[in-house]
N, C-alpha and C. Protein backbone atom coordinates (compact mmCIF):
# COMPACT_ATOMS: atom_id res chain seq x y z
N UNK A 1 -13.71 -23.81 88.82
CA UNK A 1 -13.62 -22.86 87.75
C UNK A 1 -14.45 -23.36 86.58
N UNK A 2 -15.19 -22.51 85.80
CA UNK A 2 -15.85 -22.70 84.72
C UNK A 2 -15.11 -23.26 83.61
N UNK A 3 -15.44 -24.45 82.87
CA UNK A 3 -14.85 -24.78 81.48
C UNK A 3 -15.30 -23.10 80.44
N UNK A 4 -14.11 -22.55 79.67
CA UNK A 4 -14.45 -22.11 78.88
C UNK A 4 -15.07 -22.18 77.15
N UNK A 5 -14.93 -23.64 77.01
CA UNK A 5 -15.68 -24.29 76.16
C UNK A 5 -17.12 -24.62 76.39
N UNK A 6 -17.22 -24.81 77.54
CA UNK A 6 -19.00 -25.31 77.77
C UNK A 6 -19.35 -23.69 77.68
N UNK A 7 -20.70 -24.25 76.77
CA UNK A 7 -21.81 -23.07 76.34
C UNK A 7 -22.42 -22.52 78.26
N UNK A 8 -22.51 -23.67 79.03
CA UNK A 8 -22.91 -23.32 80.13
C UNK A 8 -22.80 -21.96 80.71
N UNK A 9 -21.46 -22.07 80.63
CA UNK A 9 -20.56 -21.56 81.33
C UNK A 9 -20.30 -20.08 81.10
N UNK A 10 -21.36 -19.57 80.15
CA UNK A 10 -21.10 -18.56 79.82
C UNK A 10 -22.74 -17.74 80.53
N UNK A 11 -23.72 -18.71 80.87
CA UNK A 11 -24.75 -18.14 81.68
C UNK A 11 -25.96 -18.22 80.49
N UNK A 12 -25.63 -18.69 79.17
CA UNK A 12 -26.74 -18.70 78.60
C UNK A 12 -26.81 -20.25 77.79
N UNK A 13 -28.17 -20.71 78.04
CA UNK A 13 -28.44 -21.51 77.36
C UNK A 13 -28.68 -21.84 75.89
N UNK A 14 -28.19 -23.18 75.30
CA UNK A 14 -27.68 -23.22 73.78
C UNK A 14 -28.81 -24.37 73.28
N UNK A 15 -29.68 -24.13 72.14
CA UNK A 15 -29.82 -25.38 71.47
C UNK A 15 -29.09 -26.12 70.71
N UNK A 16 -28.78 -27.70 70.52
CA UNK A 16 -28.12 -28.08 69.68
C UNK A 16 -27.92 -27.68 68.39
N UNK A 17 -26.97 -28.11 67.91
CA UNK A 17 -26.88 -27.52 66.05
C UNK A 17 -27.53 -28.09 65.48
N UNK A 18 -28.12 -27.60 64.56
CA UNK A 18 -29.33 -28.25 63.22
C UNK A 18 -29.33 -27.64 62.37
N UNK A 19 -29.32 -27.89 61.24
CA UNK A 19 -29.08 -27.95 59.72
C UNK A 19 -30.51 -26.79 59.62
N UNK A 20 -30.06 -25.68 58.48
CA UNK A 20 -31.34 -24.92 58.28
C UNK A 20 -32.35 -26.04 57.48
N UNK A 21 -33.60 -26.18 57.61
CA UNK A 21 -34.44 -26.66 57.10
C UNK A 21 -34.75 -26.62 55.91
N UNK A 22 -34.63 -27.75 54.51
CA UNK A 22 -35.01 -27.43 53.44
C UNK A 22 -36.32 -27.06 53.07
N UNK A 23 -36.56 -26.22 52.10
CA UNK A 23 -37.84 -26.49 51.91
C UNK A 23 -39.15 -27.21 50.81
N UNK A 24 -40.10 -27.71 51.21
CA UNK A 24 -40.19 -28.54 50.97
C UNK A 24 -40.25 -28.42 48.99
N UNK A 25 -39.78 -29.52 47.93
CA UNK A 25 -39.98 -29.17 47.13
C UNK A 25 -40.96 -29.74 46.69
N UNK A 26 -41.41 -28.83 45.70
CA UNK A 26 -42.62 -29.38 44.68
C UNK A 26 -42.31 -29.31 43.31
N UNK A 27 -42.56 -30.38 42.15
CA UNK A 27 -42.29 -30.44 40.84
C UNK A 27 -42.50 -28.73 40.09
N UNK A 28 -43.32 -28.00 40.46
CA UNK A 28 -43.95 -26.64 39.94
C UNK A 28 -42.55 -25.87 40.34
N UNK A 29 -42.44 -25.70 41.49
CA UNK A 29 -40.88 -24.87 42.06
C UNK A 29 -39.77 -25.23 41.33
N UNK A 30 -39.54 -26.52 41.06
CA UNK A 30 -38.43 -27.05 40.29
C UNK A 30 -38.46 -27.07 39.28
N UNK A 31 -39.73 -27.34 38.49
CA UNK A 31 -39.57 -27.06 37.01
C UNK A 31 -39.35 -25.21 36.88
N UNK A 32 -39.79 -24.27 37.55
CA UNK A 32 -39.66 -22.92 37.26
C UNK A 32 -37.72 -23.20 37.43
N UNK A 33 -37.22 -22.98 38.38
CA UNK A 33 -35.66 -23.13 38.66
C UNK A 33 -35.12 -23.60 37.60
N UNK A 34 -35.42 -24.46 36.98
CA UNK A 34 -35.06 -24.98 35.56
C UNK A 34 -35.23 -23.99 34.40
N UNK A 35 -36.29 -23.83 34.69
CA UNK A 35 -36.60 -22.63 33.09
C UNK A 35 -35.72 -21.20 34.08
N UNK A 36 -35.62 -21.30 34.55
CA UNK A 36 -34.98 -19.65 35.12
C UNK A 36 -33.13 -20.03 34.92
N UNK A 37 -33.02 -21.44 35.51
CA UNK A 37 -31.53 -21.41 35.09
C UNK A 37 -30.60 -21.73 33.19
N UNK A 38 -32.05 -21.99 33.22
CA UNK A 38 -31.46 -22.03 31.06
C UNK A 38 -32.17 -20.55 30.90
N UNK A 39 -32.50 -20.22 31.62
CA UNK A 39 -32.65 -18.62 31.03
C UNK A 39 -31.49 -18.04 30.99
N UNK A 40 -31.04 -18.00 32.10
CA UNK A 40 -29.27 -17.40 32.74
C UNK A 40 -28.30 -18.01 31.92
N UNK A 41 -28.25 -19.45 31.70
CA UNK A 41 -27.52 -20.11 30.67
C UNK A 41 -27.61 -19.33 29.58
N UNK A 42 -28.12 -19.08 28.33
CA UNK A 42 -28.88 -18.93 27.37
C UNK A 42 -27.80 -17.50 27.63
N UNK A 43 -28.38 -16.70 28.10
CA UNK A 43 -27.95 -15.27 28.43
C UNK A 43 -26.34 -15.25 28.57
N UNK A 44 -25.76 -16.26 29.00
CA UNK A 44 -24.71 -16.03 29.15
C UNK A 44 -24.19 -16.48 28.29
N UNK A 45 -24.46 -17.27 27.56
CA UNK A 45 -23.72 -17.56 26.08
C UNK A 45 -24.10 -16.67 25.22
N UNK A 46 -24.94 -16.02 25.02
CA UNK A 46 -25.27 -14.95 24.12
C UNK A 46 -24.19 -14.16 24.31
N UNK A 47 -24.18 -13.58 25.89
CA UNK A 47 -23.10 -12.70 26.15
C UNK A 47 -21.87 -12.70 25.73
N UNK A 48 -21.53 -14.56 26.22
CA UNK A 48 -19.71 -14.92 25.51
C UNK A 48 -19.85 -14.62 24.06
N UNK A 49 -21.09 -15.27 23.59
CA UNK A 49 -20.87 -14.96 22.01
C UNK A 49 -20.83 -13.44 21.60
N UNK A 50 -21.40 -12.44 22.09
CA UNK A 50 -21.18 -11.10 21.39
C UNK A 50 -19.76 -10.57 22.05
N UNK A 51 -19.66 -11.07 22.78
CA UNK A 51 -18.08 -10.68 23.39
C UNK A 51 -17.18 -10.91 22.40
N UNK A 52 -17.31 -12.63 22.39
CA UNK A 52 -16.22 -13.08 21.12
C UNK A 52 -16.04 -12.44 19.82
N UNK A 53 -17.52 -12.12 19.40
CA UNK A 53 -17.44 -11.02 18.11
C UNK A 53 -17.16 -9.55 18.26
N UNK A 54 -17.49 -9.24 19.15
CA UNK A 54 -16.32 -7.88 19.95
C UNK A 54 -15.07 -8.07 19.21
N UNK A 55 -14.62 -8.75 20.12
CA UNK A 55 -13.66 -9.17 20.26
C UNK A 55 -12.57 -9.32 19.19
N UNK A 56 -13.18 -10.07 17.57
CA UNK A 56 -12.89 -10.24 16.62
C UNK A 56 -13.08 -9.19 15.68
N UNK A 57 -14.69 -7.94 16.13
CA UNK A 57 -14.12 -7.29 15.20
C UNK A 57 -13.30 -5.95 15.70
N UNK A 58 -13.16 -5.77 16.37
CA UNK A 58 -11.60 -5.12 16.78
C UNK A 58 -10.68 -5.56 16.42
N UNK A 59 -9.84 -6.88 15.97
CA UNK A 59 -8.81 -7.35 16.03
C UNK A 59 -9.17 -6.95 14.45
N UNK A 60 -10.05 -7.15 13.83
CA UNK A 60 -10.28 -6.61 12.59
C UNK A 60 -9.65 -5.03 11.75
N UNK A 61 -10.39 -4.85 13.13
CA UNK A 61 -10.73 -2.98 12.96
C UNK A 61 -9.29 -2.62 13.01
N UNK A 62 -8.75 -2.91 14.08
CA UNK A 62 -6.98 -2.74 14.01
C UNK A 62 -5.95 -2.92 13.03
N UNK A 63 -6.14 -3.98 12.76
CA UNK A 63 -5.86 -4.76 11.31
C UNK A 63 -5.63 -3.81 10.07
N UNK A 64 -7.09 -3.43 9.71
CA UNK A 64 -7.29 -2.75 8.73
C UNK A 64 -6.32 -0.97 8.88
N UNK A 65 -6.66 -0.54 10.34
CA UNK A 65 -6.32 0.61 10.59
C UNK A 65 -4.90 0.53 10.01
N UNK A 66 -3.99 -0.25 10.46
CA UNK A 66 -2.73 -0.53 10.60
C UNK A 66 -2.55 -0.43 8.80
N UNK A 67 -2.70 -1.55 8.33
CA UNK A 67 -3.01 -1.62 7.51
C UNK A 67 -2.48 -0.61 6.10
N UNK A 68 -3.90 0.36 6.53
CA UNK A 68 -4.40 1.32 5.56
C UNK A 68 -3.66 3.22 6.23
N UNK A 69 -3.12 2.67 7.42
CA UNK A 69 -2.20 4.13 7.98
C UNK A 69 -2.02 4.95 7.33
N UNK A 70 -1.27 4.78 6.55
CA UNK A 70 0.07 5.37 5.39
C UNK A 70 -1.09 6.11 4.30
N UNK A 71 -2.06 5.40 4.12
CA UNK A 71 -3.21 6.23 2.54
C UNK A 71 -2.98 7.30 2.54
N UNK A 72 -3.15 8.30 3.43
CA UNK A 72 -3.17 9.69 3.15
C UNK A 72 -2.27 10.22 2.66
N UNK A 73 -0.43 9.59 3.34
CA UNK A 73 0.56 9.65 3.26
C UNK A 73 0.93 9.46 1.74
N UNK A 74 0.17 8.37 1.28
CA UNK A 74 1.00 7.61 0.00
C UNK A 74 -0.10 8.26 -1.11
N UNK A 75 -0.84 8.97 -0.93
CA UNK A 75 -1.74 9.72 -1.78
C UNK A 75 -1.94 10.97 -2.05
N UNK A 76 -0.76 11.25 -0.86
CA UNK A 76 -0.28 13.31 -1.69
C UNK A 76 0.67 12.80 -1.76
N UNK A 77 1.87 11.61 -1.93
CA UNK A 77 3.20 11.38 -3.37
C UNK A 77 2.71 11.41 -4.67
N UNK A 78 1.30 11.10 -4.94
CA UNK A 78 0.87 10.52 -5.95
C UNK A 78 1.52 11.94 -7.66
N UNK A 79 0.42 13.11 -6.76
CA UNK A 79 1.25 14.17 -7.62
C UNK A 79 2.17 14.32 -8.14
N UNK A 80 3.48 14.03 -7.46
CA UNK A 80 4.78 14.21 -7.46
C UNK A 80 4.95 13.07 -8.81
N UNK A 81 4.78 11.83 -8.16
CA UNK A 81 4.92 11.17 -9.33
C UNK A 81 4.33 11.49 -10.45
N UNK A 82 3.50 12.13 -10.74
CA UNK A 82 2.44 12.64 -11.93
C UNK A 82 3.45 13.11 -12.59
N UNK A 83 3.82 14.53 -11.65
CA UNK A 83 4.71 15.33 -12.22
C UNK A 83 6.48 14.81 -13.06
N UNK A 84 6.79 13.73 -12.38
CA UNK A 84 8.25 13.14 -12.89
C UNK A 84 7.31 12.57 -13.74
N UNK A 85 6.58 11.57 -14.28
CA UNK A 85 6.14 11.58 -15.73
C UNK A 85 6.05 11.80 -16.30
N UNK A 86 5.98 13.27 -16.10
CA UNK A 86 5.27 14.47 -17.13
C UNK A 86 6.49 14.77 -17.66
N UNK A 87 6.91 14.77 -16.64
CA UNK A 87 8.75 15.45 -17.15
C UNK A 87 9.84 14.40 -18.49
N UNK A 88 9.52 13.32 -17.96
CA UNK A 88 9.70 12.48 -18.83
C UNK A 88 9.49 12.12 -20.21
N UNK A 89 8.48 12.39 -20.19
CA UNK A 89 7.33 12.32 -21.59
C UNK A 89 7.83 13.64 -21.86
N UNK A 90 8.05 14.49 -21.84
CA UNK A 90 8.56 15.34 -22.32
C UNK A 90 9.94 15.78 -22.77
N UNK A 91 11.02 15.59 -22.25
CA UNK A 91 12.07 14.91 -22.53
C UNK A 91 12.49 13.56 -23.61
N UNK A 92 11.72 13.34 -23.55
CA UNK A 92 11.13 12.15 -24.44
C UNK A 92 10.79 13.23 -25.97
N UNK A 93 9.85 14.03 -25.76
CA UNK A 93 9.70 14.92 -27.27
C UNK A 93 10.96 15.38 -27.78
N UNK A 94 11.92 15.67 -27.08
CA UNK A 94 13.04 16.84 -27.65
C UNK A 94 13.84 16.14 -28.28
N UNK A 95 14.11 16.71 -29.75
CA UNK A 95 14.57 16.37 -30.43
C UNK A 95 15.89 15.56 -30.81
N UNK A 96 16.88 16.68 -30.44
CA UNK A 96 17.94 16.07 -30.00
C UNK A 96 18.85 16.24 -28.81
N UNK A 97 18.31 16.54 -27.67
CA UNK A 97 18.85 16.50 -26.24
C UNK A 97 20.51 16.79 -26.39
N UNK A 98 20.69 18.16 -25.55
CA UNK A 98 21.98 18.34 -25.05
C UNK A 98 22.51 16.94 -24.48
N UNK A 99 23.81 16.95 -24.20
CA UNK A 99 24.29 16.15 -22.86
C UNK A 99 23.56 16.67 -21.57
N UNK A 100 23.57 17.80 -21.19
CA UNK A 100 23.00 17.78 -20.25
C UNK A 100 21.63 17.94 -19.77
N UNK A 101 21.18 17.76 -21.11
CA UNK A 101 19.53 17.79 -20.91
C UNK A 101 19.24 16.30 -20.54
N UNK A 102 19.93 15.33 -21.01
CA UNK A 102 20.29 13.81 -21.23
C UNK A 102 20.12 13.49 -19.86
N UNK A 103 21.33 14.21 -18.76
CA UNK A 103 21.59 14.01 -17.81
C UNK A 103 20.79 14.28 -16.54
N UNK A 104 19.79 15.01 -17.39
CA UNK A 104 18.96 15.47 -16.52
C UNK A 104 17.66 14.46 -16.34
N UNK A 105 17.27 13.96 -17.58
CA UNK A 105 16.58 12.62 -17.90
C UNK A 105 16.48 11.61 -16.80
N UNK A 106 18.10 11.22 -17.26
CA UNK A 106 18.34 10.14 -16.53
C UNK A 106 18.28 10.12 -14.71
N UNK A 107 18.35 11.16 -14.44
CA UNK A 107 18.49 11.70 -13.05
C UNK A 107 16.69 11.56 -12.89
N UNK A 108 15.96 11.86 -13.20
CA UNK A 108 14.58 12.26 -13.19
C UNK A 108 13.87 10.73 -13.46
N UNK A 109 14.41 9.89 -14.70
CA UNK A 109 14.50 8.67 -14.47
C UNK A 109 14.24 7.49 -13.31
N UNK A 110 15.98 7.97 -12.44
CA UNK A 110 16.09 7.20 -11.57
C UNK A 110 15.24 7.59 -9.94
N UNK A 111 14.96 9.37 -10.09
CA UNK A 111 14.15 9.12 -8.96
C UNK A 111 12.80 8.80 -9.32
N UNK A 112 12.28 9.02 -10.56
CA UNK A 112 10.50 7.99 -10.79
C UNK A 112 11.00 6.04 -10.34
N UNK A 113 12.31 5.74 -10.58
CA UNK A 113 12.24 4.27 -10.19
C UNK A 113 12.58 4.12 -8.90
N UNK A 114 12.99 5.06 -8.21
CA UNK A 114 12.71 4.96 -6.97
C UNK A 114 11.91 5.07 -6.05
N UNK A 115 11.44 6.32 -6.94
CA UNK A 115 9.72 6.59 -6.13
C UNK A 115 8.78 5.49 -6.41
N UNK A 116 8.89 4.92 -7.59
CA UNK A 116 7.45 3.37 -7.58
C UNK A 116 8.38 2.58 -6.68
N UNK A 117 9.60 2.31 -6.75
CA UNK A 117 9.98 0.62 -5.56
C UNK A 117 9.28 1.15 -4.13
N UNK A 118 9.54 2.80 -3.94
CA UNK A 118 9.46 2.62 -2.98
C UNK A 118 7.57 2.40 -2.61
N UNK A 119 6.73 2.94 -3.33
CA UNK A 119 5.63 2.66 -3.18
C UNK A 119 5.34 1.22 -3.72
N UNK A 120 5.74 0.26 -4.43
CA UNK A 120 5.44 -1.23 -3.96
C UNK A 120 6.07 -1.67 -2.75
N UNK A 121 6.90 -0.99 -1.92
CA UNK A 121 7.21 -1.56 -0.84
C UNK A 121 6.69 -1.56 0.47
N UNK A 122 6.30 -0.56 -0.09
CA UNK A 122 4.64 -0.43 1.07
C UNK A 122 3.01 -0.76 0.73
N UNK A 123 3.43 -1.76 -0.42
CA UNK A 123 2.60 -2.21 -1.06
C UNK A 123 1.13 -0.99 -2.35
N UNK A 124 1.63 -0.64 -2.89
CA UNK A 124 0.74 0.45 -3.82
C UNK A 124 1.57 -0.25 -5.15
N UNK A 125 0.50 -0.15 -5.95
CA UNK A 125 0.56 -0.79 -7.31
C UNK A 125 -0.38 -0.09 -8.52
N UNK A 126 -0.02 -0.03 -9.36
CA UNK A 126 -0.41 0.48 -10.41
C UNK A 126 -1.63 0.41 -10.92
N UNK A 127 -2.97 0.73 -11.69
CA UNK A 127 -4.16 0.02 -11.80
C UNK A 127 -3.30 0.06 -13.18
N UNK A 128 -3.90 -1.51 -13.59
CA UNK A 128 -4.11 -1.80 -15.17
C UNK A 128 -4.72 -1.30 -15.87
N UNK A 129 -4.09 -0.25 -17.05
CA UNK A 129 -4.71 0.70 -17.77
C UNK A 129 -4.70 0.34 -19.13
N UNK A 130 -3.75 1.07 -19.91
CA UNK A 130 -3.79 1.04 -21.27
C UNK A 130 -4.04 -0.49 -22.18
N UNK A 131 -5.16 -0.46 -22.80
CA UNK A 131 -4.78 -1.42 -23.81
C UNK A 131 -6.34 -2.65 -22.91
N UNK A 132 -6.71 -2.40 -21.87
CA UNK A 132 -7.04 -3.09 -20.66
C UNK A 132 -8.86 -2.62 -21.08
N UNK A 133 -9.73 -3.69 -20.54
CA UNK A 133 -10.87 -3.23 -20.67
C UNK A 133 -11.44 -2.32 -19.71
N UNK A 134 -12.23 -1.38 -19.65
CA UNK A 134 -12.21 -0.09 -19.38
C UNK A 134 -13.93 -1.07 -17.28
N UNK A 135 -12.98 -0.58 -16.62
CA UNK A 135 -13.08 -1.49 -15.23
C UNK A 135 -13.99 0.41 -14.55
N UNK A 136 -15.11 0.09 -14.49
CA UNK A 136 -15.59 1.61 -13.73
C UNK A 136 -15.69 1.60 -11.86
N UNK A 137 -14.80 0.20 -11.75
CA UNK A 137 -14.52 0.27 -10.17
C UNK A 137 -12.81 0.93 -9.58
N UNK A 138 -12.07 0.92 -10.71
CA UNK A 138 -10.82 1.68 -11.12
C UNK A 138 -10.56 3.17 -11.80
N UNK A 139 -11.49 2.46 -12.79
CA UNK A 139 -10.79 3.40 -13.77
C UNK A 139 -12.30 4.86 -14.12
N UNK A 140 -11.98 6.04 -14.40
CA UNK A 140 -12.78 7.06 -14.70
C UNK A 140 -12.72 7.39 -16.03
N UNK A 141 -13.63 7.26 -16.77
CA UNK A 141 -14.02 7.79 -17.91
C UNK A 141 -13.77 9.09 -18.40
N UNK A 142 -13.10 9.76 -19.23
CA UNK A 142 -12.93 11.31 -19.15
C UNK A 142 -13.55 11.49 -20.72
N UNK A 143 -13.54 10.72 -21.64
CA UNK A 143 -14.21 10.61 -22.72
C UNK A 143 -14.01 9.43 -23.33
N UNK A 144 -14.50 9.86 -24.99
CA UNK A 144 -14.27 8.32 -26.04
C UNK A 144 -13.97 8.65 -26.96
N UNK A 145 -12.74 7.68 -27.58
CA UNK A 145 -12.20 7.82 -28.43
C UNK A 145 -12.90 7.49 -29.97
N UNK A 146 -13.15 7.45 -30.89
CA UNK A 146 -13.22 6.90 -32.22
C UNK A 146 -12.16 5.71 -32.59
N UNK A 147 -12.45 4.42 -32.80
CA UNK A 147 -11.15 4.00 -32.81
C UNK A 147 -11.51 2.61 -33.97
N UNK A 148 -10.71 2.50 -34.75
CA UNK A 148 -10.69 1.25 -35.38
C UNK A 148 -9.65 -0.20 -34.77
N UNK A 149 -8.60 0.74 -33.98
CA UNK A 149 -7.64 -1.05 -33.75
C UNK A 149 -8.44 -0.94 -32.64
N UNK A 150 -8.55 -0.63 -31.86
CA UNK A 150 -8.85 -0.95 -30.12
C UNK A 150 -10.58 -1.55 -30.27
N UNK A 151 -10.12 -2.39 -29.47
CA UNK A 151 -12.02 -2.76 -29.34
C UNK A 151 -12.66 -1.90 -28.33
N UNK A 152 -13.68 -1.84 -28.29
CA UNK A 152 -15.00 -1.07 -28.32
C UNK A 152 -14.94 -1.20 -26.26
N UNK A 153 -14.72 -0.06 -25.86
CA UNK A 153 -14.51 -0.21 -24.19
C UNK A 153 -13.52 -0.79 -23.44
N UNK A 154 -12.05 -0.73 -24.54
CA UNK A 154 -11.33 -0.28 -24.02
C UNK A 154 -10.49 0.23 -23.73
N UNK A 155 -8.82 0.60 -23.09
CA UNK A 155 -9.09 1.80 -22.80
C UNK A 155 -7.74 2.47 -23.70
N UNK A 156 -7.90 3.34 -24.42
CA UNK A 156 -6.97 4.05 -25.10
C UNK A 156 -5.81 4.91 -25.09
N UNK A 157 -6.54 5.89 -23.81
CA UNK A 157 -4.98 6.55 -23.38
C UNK A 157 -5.41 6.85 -21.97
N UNK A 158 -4.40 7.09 -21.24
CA UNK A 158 -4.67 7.16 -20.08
C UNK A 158 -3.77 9.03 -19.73
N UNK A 159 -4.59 9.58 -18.89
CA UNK A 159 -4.42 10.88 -18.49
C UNK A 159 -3.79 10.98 -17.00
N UNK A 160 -4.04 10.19 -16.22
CA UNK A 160 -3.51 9.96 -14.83
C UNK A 160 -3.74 8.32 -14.33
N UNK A 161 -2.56 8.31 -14.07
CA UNK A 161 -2.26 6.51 -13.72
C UNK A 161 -2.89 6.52 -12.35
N UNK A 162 -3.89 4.59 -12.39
CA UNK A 162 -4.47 4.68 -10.97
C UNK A 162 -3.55 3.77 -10.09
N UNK A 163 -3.84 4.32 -8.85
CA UNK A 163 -3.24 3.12 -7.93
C UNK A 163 -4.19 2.49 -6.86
N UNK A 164 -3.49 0.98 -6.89
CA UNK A 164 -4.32 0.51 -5.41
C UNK A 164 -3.36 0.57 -4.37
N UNK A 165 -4.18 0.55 -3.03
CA UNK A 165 -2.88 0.25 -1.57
C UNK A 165 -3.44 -0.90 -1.09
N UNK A 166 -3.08 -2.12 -1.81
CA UNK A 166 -3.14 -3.80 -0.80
C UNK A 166 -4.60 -3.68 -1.41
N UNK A 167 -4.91 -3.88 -2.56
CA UNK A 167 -5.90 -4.02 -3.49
C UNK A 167 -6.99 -3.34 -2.82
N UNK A 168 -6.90 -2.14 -2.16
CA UNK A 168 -8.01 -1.11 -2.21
C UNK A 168 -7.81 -0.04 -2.94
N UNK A 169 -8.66 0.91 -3.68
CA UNK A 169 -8.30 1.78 -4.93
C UNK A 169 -7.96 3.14 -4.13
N UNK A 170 -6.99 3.43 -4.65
CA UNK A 170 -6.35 4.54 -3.69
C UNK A 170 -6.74 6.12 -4.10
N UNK A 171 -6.39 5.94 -5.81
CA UNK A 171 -6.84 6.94 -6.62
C UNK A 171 -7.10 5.90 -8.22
N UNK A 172 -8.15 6.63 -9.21
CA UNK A 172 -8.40 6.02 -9.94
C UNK A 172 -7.65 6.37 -11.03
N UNK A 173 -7.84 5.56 -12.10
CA UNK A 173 -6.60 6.45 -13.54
C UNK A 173 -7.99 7.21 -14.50
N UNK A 174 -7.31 8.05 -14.61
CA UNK A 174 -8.31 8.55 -15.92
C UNK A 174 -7.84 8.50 -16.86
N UNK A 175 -8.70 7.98 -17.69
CA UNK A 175 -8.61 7.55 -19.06
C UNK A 175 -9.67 7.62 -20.14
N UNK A 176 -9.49 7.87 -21.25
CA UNK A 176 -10.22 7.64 -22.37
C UNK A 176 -10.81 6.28 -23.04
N UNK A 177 -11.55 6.09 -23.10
CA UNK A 177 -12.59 4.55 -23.42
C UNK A 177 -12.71 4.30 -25.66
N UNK A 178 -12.20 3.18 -26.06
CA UNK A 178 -12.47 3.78 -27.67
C UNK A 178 -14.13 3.03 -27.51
N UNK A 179 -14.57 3.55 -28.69
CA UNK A 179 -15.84 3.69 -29.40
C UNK A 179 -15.58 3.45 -30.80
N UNK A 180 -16.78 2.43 -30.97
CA UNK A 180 -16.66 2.46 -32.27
C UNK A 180 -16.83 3.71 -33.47
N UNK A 181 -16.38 3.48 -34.41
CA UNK A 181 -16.74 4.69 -34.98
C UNK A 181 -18.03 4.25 -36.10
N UNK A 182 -18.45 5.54 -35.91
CA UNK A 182 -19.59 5.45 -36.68
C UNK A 182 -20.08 5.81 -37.92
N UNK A 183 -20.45 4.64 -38.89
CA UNK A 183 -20.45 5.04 -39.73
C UNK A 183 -21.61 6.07 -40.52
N UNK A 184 -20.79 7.02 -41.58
CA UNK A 184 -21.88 7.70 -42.37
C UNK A 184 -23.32 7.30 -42.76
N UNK A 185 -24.17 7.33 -42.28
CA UNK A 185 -25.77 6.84 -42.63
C UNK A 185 -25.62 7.30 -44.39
N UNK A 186 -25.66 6.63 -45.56
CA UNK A 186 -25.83 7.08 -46.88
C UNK A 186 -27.56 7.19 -47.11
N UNK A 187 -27.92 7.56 -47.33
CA UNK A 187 -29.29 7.75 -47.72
C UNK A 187 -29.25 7.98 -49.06
């Protein structure tokens, strides 16, 4: 009976095993392989590197999104609060307030101090206005005052309070700027 291991045995003849043949090298072949594999190198760190900055500015981009969510949200309250100011300051004129005009104050009061905690708690803050030098990355110019106490640019009264959200300007304050006043030319 035939071994089923011998190549014989199967009716066809086998050459021994041998290693595929290298070929032969020359310094010219090998120096190219070199410049072709720091080419690929090169390329592929470029690659990791724009990946990595991918990478980072997304984690950025998210960041900020997250972040800054709420702006739209926290910038139609803004009105509202306008309006309980207004109300205030006015209440504030009347002479001598019922009790229950009083009561009404105080009620109007406590929701303006609730409405700012609650907007520093989501971080929104007030821009520095009155009394403050007049900042045209904040604050809007609506005119100028004539003024002897206030120095010269800045800011005198304010018409609408600004806010930032996490020190970006959310809405600006408008305000009035003093000016010196000027004196009569005598001729």
């Amino acid at each position: 009976m035939e071994d089923p291991k011998d190549p014989e045995s199967f009716g066809e003849e086998t050459e021994p095993f041998r290693e595929d043949p290298v070929p032969p090298s020359s310094e010219a072949g090998s120096e190219e392989d070199g410049r072709e594999t720091d080419l690929w190198k090169e390329k592929y760190i470029r690659l990791l590197a724009d990946f990595d900055n991918y990478r980072k500015r997304m984690t950025r981009e998210q960041e900020e999104s997250r972040k800054f969510a709420n702006e739209s949200l926290l910038k139609a309250f803004l009105p509202i609060l306008d309006n309980l100011e207004r109300a205030l300051f006015h209440f504030d004129k009347v002479p001598s307030p019922s009790p229950e005009m009083k009561a009404l104050a105080d009620g109007v009061k406590l929701t303006e101090k609730q409405f700012l905690e609650l907007l520093e708690k989501h971080h929104v803050t007030r821009v520095p206005s009155r009394g403050t030098a007049f900042d045209p990355n904040v604050h809007e110019a609506m005119g100028f005052s004539p003024s002897e106490e206030q120095e010269e640019g800045a800011i005198v009264d304010v018409y609408q309070q600004g806010y930032l959200l996490q020190g970006r300007l959310l809405r600006p304050a408008l305000v009035t700027v003093a000016q010196k006043k000027e004196e009569p030319s005598g001729s």
